[in-house]
C-alpha atoms as a PDB file:
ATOM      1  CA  UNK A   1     111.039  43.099 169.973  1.00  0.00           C
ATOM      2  CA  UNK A   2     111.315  47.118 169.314  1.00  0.00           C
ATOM      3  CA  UNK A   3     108.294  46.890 166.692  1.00  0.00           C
ATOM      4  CA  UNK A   4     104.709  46.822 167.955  1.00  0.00           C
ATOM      5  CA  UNK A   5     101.316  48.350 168.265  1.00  0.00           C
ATOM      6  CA  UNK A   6     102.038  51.961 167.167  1.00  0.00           C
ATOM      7  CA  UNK A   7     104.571  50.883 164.144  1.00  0.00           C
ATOM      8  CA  UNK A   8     101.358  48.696 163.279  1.00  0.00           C
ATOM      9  CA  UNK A   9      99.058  51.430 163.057  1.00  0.00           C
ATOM     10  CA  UNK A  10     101.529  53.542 161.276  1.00  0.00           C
ATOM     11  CA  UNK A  11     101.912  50.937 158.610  1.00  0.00           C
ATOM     12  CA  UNK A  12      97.893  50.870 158.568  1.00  0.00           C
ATOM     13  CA  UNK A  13      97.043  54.647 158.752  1.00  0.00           C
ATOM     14  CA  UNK A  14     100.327  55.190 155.776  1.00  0.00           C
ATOM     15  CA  UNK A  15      98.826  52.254 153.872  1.00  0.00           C
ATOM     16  CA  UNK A  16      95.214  53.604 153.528  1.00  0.00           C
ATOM     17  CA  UNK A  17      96.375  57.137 153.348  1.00  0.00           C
ATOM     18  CA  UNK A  18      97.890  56.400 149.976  1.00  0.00           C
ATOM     19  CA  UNK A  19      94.975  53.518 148.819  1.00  0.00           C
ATOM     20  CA  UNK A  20      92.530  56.661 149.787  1.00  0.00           C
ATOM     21  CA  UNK A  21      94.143  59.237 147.665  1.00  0.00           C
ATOM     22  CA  UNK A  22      94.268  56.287 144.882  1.00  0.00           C
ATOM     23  CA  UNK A  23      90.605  55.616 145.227  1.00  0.00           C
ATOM     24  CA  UNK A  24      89.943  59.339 145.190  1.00  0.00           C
ATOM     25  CA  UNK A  25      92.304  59.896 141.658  1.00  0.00           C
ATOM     26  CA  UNK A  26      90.124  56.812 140.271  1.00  0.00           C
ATOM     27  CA  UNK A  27      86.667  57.951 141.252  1.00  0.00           C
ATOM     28  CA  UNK A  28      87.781  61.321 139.583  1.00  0.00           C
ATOM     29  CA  UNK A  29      88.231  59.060 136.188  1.00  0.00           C
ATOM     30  CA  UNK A  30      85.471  56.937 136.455  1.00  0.00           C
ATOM     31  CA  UNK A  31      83.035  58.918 138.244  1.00  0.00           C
ATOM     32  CA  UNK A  32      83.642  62.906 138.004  1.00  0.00           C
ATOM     33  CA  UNK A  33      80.267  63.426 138.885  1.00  0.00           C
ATOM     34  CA  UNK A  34      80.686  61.580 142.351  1.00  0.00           C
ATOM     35  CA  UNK A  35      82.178  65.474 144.210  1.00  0.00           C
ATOM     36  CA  UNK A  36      81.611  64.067 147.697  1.00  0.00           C
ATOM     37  CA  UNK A  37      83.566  60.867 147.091  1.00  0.00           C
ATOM     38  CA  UNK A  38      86.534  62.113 145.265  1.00  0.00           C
ATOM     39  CA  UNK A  39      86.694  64.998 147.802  1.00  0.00           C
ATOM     40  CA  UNK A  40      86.855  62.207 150.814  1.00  0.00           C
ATOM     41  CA  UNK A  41      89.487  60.512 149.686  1.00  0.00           C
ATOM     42  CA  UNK A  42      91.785  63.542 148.988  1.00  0.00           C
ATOM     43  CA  UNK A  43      90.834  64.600 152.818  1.00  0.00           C
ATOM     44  CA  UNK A  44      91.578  61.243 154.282  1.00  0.00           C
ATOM     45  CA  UNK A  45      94.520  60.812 152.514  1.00  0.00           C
ATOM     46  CA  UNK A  46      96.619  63.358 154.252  1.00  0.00           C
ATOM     47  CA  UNK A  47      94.697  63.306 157.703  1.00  0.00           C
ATOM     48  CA  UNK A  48      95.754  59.595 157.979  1.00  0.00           C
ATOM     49  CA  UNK A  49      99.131  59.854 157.042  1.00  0.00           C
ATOM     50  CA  UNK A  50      99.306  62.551 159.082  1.00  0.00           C
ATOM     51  CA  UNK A  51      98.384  60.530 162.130  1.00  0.00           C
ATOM     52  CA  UNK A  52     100.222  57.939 161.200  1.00  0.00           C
ATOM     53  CA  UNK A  53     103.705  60.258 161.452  1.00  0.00           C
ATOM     54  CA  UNK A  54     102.778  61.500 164.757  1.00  0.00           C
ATOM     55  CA  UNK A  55     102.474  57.325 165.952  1.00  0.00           C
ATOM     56  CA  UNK A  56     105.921  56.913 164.230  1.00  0.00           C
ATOM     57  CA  UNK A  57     107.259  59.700 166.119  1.00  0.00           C
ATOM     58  CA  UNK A  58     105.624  58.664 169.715  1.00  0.00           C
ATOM     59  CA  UNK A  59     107.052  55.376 169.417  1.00  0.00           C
ATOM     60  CA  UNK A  60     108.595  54.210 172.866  1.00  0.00           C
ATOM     61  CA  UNK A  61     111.982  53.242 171.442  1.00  0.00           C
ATOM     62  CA  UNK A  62     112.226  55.689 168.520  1.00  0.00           C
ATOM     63  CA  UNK A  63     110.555  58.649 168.512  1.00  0.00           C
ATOM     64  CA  UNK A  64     110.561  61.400 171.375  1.00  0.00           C
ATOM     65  CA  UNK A  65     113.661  59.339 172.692  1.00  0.00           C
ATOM     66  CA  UNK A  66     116.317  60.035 170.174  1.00  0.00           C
ATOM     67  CA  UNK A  67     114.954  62.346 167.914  1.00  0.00           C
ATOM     68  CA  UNK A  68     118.410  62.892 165.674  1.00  0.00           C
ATOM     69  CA  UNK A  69     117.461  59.493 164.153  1.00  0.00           C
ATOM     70  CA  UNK A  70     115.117  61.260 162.055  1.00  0.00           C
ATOM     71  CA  UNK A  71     118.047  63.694 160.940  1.00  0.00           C
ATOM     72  CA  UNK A  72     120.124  60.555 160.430  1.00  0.00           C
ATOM     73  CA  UNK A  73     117.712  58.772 158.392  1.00  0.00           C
ATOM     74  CA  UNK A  74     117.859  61.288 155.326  1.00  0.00           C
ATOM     75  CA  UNK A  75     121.653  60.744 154.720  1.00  0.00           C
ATOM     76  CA  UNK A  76     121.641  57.041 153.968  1.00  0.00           C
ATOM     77  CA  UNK A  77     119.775  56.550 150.811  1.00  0.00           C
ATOM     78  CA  UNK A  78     120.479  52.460 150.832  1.00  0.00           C
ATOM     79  CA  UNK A  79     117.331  52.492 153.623  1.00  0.00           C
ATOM     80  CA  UNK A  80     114.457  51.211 153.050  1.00  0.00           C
ATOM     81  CA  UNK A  81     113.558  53.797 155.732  1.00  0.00           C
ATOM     82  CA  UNK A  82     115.444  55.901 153.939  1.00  0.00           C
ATOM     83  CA  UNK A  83     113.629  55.976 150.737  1.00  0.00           C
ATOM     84  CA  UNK A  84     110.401  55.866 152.619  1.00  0.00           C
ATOM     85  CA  UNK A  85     111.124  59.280 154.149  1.00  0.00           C
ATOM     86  CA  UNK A  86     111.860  60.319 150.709  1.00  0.00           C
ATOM     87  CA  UNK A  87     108.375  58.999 149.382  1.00  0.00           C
ATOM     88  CA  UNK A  88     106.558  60.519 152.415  1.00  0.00           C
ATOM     89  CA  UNK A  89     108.021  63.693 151.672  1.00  0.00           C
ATOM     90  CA  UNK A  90     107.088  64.572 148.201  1.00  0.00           C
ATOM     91  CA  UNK A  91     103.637  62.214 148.658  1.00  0.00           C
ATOM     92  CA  UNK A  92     102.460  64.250 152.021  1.00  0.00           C
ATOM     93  CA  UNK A  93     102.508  67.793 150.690  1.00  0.00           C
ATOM     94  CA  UNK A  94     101.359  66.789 147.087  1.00  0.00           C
ATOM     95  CA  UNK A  95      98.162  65.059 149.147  1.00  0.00           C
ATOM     96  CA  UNK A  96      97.454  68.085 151.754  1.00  0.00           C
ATOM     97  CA  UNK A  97      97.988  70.380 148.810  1.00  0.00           C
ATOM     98  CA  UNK A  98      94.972  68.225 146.561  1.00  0.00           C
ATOM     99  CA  UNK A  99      93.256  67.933 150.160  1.00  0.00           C
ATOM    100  CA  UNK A 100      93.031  72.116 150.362  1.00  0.00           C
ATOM    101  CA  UNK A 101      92.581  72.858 147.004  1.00  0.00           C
ATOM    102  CA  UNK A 102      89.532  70.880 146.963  1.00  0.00           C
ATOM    103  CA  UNK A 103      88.039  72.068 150.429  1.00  0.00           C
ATOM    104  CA  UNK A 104      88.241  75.962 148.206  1.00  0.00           C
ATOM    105  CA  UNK A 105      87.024  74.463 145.459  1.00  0.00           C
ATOM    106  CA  UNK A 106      89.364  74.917 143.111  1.00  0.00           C
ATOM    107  CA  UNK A 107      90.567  72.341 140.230  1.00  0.00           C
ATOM    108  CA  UNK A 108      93.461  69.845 140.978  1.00  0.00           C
ATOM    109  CA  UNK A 109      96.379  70.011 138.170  1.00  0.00           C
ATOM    110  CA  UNK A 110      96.405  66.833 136.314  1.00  0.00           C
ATOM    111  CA  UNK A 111     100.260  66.920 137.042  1.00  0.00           C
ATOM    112  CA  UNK A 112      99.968  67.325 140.964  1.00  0.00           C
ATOM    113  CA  UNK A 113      97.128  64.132 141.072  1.00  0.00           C
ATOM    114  CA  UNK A 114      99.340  62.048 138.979  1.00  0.00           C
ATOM    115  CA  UNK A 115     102.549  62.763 141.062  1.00  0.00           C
ATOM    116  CA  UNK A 116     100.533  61.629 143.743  1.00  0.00           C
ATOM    117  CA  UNK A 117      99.289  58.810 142.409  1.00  0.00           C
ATOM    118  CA  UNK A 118     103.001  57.458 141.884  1.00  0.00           C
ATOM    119  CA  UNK A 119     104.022  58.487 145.060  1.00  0.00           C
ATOM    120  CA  UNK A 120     100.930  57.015 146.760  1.00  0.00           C
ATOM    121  CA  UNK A 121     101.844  53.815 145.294  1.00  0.00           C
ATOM    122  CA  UNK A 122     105.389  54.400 146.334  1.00  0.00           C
ATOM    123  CA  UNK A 123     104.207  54.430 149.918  1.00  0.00           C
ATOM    124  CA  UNK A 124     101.920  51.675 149.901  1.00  0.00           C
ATOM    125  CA  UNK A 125     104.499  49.553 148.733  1.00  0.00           C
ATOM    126  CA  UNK A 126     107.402  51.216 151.015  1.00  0.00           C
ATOM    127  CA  UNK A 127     105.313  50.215 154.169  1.00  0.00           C
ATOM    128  CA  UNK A 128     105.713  46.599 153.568  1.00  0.00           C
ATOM    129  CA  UNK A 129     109.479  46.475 152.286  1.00  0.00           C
ATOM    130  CA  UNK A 130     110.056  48.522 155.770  1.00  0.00           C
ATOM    131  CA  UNK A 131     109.765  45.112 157.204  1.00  0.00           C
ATOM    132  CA  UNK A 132     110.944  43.098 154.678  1.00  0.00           C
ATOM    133  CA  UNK A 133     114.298  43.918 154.698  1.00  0.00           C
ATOM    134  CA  UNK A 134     114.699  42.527 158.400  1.00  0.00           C
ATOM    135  CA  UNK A 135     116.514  39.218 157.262  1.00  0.00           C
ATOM    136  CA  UNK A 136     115.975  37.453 160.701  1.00  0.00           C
ATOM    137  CA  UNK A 137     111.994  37.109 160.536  1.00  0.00           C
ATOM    138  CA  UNK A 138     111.331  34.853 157.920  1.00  0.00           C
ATOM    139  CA  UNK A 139     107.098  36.370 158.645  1.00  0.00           C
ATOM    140  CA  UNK A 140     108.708  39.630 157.165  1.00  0.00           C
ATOM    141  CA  UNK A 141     111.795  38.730 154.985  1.00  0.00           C
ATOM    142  CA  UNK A 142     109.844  37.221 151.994  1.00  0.00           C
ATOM    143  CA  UNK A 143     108.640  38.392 148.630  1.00  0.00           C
ATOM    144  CA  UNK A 144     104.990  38.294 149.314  1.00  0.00           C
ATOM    145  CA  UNK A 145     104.630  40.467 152.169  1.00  0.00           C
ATOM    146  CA  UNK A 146     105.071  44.012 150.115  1.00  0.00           C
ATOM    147  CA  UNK A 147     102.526  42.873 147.437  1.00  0.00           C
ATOM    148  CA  UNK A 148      99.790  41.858 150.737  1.00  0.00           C
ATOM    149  CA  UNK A 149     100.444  45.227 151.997  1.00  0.00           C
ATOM    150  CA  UNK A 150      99.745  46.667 148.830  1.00  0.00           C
ATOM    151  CA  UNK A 151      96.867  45.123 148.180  1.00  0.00           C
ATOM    152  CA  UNK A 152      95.678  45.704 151.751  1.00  0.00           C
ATOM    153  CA  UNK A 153      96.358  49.503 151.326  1.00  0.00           C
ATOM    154  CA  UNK A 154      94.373  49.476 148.264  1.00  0.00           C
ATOM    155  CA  UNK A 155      91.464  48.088 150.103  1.00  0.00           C
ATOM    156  CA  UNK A 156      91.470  49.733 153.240  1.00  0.00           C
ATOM    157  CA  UNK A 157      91.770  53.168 151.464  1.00  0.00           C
ATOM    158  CA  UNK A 158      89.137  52.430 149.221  1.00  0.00           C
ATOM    159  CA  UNK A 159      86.965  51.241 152.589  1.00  0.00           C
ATOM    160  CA  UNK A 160      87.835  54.440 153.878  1.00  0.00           C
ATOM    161  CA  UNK A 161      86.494  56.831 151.170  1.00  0.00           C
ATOM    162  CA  UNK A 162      83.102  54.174 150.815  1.00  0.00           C
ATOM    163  CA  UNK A 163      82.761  54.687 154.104  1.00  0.00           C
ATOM    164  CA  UNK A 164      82.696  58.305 153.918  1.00  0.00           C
ATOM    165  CA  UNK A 165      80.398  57.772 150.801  1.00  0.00           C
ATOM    166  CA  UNK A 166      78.097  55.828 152.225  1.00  0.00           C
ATOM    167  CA  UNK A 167      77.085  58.320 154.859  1.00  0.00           C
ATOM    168  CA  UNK A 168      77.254  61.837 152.446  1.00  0.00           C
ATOM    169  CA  UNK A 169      76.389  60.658 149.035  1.00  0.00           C
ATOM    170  CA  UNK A 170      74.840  57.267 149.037  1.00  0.00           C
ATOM    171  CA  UNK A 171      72.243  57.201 146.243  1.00  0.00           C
ATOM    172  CA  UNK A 172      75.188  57.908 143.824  1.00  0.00           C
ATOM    173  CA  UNK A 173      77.487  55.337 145.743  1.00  0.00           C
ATOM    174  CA  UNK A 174      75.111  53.229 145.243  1.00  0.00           C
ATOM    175  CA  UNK A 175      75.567  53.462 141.284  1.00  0.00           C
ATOM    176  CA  UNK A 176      79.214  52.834 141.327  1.00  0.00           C
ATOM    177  CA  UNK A 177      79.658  49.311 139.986  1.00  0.00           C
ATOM    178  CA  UNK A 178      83.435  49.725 139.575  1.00  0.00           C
ATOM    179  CA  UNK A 179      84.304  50.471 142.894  1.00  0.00           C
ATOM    180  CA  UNK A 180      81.939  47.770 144.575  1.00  0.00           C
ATOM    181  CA  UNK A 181      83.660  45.871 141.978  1.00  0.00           C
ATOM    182  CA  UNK A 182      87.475  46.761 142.911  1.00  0.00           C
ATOM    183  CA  UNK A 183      85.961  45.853 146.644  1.00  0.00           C
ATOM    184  CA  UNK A 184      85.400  42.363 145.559  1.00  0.00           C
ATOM    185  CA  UNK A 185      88.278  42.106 143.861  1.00  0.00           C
ATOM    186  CA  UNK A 186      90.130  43.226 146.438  1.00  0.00           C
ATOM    187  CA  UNK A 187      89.108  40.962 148.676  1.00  0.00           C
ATOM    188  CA  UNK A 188      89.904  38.128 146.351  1.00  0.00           C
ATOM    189  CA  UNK A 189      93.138  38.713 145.412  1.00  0.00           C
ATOM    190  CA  UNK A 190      94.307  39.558 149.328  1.00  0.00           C
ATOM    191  CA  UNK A 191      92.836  35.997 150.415  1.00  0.00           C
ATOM    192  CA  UNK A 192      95.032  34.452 147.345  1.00  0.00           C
ATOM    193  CA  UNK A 193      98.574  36.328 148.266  1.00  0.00           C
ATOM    194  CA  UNK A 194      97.732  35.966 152.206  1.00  0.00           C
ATOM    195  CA  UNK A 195      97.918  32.500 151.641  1.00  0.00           C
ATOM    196  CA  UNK A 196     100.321  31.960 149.394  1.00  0.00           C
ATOM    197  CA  UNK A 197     102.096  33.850 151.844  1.00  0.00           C
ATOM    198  CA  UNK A 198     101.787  31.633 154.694  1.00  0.00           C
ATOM    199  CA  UNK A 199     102.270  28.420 152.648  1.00  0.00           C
ATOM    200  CA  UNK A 200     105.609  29.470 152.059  1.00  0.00           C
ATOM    201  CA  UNK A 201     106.708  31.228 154.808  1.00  0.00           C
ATOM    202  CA  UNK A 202     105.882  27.640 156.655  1.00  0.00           C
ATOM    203  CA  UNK A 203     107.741  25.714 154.375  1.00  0.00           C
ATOM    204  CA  UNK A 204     110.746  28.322 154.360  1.00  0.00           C
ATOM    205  CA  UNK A 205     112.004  27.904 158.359  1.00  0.00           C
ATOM    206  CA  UNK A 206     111.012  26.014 161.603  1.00  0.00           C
ATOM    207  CA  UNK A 207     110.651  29.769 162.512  1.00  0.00           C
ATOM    208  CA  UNK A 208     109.029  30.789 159.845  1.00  0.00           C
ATOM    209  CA  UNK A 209     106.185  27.510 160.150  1.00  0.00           C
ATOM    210  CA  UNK A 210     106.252  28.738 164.219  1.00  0.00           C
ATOM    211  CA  UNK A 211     105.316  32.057 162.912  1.00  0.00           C
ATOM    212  CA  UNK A 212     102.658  30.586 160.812  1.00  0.00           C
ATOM    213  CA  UNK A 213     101.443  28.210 163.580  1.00  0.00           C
ATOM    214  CA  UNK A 214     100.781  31.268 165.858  1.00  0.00           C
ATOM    215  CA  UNK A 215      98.470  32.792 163.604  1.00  0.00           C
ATOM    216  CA  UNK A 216      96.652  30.040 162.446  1.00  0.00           C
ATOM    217  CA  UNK A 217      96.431  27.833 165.266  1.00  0.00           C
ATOM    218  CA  UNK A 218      98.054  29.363 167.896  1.00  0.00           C
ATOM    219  CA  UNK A 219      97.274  32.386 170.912  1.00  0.00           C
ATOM    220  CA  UNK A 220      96.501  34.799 167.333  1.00  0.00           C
ATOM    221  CA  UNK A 221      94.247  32.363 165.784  1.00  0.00           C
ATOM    222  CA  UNK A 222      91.167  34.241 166.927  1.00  0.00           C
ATOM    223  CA  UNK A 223      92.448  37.349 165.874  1.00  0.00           C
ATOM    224  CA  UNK A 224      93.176  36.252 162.243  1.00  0.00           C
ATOM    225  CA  UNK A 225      90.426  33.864 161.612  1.00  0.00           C
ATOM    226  CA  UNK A 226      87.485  36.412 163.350  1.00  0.00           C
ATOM    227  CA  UNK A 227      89.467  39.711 162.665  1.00  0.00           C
ATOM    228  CA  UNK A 228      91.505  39.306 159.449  1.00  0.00           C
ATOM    229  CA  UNK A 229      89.622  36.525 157.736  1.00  0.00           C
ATOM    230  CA  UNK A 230      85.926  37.189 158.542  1.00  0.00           C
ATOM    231  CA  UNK A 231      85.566  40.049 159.158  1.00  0.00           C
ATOM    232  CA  UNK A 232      88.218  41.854 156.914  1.00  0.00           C
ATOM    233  CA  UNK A 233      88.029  39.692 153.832  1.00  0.00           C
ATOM    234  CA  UNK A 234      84.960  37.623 153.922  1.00  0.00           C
ATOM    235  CA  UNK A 235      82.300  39.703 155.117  1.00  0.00           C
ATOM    236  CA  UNK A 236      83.559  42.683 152.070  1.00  0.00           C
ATOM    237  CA  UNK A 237      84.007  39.790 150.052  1.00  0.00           C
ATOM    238  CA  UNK A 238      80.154  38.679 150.494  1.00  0.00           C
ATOM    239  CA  UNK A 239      78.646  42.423 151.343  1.00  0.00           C
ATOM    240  CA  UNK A 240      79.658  43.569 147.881  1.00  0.00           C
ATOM    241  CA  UNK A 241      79.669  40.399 145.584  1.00  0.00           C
ATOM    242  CA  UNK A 242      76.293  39.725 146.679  1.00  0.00           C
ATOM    243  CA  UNK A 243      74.423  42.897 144.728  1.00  0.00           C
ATOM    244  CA  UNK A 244      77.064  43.243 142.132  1.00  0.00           C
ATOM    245  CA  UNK A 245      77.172  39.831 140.519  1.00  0.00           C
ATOM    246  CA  UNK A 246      74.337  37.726 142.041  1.00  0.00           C
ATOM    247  CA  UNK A 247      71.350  40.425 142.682  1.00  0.00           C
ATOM    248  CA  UNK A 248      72.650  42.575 140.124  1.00  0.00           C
ATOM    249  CA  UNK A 249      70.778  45.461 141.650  1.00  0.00           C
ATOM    250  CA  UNK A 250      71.062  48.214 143.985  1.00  0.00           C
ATOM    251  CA  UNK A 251      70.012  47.554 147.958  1.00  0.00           C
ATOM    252  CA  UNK A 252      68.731  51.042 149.249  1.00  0.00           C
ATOM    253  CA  UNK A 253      67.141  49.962 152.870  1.00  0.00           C
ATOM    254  CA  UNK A 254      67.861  50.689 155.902  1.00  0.00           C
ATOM    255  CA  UNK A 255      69.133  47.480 156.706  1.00  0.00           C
ATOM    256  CA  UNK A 256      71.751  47.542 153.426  1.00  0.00           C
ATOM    257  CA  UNK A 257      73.651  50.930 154.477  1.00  0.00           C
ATOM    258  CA  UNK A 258      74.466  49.287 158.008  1.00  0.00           C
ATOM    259  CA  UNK A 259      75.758  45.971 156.431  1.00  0.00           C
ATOM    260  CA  UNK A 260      77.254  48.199 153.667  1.00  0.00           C
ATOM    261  CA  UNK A 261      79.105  49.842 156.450  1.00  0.00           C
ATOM    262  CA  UNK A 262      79.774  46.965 158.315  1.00  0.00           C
ATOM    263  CA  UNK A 263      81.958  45.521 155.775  1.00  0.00           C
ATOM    264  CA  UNK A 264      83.631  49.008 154.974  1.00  0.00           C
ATOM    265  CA  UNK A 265      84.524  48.960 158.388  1.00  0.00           C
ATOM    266  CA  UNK A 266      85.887  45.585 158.813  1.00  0.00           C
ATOM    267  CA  UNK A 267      87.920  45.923 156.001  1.00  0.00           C
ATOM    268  CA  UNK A 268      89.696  48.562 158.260  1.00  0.00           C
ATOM    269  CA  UNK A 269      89.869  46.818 161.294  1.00  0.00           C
ATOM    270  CA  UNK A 270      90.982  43.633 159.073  1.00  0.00           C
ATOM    271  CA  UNK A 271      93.757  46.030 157.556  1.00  0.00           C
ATOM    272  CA  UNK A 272      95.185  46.682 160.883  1.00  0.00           C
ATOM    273  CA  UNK A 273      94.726  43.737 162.855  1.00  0.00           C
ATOM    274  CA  UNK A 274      96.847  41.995 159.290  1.00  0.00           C
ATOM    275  CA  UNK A 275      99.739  44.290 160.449  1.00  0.00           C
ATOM    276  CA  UNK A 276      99.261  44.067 163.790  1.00  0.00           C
ATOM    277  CA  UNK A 277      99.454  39.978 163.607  1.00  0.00           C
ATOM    278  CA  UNK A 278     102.101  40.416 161.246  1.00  0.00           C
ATOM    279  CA  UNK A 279     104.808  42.236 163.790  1.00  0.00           C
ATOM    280  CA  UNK A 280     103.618  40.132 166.726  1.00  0.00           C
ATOM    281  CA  UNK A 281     103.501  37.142 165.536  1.00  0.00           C
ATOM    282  CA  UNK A 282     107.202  37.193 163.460  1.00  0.00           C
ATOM    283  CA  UNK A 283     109.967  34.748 165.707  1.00  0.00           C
ATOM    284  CA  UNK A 284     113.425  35.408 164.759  1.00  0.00           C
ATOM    285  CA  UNK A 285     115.879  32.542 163.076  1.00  0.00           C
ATOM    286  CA  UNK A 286     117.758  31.680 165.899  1.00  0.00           C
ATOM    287  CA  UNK A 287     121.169  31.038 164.377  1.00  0.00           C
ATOM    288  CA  UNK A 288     120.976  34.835 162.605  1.00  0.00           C
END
């Protein structure tokens, strides 16, 4: 297989890159008060994505190696790749120009943030139709995989910019019911669509169950169960639901910010390890 590790973590870092600038356009609705927040995400937003480009670009068996197949990809707009270049293009210098405009201080245009909120969306949605469209992997070719990675980009950016909030702002972090909120419901709705997802993917191919069998039962099992399912869904899931709709107060110990963290970070490593799993654990239909 041509995909692996570094397409993964350019499908993560692309992902959260858009879910960050997202959480960053929402936090500026909800919260204008919260400056450090809103200014995190608009940072991380373009500093993933561009990390993410380089990784697409040092890729063993596309990058460095053939370079013209970046010129090539522009002049076939039927892509998926295609239009993902397309996205990335207007998205990355709408998000470094929100990124620098904030580091001087200076307002962003309501026009510019909302262009890159469609555009955002446009690339969190692009990065899971990039493998979709391969017909032979019944793990990629399915309808649920672009709305998972969706919902995964949503979340990881959002853990991203908590993350960052968390360490420079907490006491008003701490106060933001609607994004520990989103965080829960998050969570929720990526368990629902993961599974769904792998209930019929199974039932779709002997390939596609094979696929399936991998993760849940076979040499990736401890991967998705600790990595994806515990630690990226579960652990979020319980971190945030647990002062938000059972305590109903705010935890301000020691002890809270490094579970508080915890979870944000899992929710990254969950992110990529789901992408990760998802490339190497995708068999091919034989007769394609």
């Amino acid at each position: 297989m041509v995909w692996g590790p570094m397409i993964a973590w350019y499908l993560f870092l692309a992902g959260a890159s858009a879910g960050a600038f997202l959480t960053a356009a929402f936090v500026e609705a909800k919260y204008p008060e919260s400056v450090k927040m809103r200014v995190a995400g608009r940072i991380i937003a373009p500093i993933f994505l561009g990390i993410g480009l380089l990784m697409l670009m040092l890729d063993a068996e596309a990058g460095l190696h053939n370079p013209l197949r970046f010129f090539l990809l522009v002049s076939n707009p039927g892509s998926v790749m295609t239009l993902g270049v397309y996205f990335i293009c207007i998205y990355m210098p709408v998000a470094l120009a929100a990124a620098v405009l904030e580091l001087l201080k200076r307002r962003v245009p309501k026009w510019l943030m909302w262009i890159g909120v469609v555009f955002a969306f446009a690339v969190a949605a692009y990065t899971g139709f990039l493998l979709g469209v391969v017909k032979a992997f019944p793990l990629w070719n399915n309808a649920i995989l672009p709305i998972l990675f969706v919902v995964s980009a949503l979340s990881a950016g959002l853990a991203a910019t908590s993350l960052v909030g968390l360490i420079v702002d907490r006491e008003r972090f701490e106060q933001m019911w609607l994004v520990k909120k989103s965080h829960v419901v998050l969570s929720v709705v990526e368990i629902v669509v993961l599974a769904t997802m792998l209930v019929i993917v199974s039932a779709g191919s002997y390939e596609g169950a094979a696929s399936v069998q991998s993760l849940v039962a076979g040499p990736y099992a401890p991967a998705f169960w600790g990595g994806i399912v515990l630690l990226g869904l579960m652990a979020p899931l319980l971190i945030e639901g647990y002062p938000v709709f059972i305590a109903k107060r705010v935890e301000t110990s020691t002890t809270s910010l490094a579970v508080s963290a915890v979870g944000e970070a899992g929710v990254l490593v969950g992110g990529f390890l789901l992408r990760l799993l998802v490339i190497l654990a995708a068999l091919p239909v034989m007769y394609l």
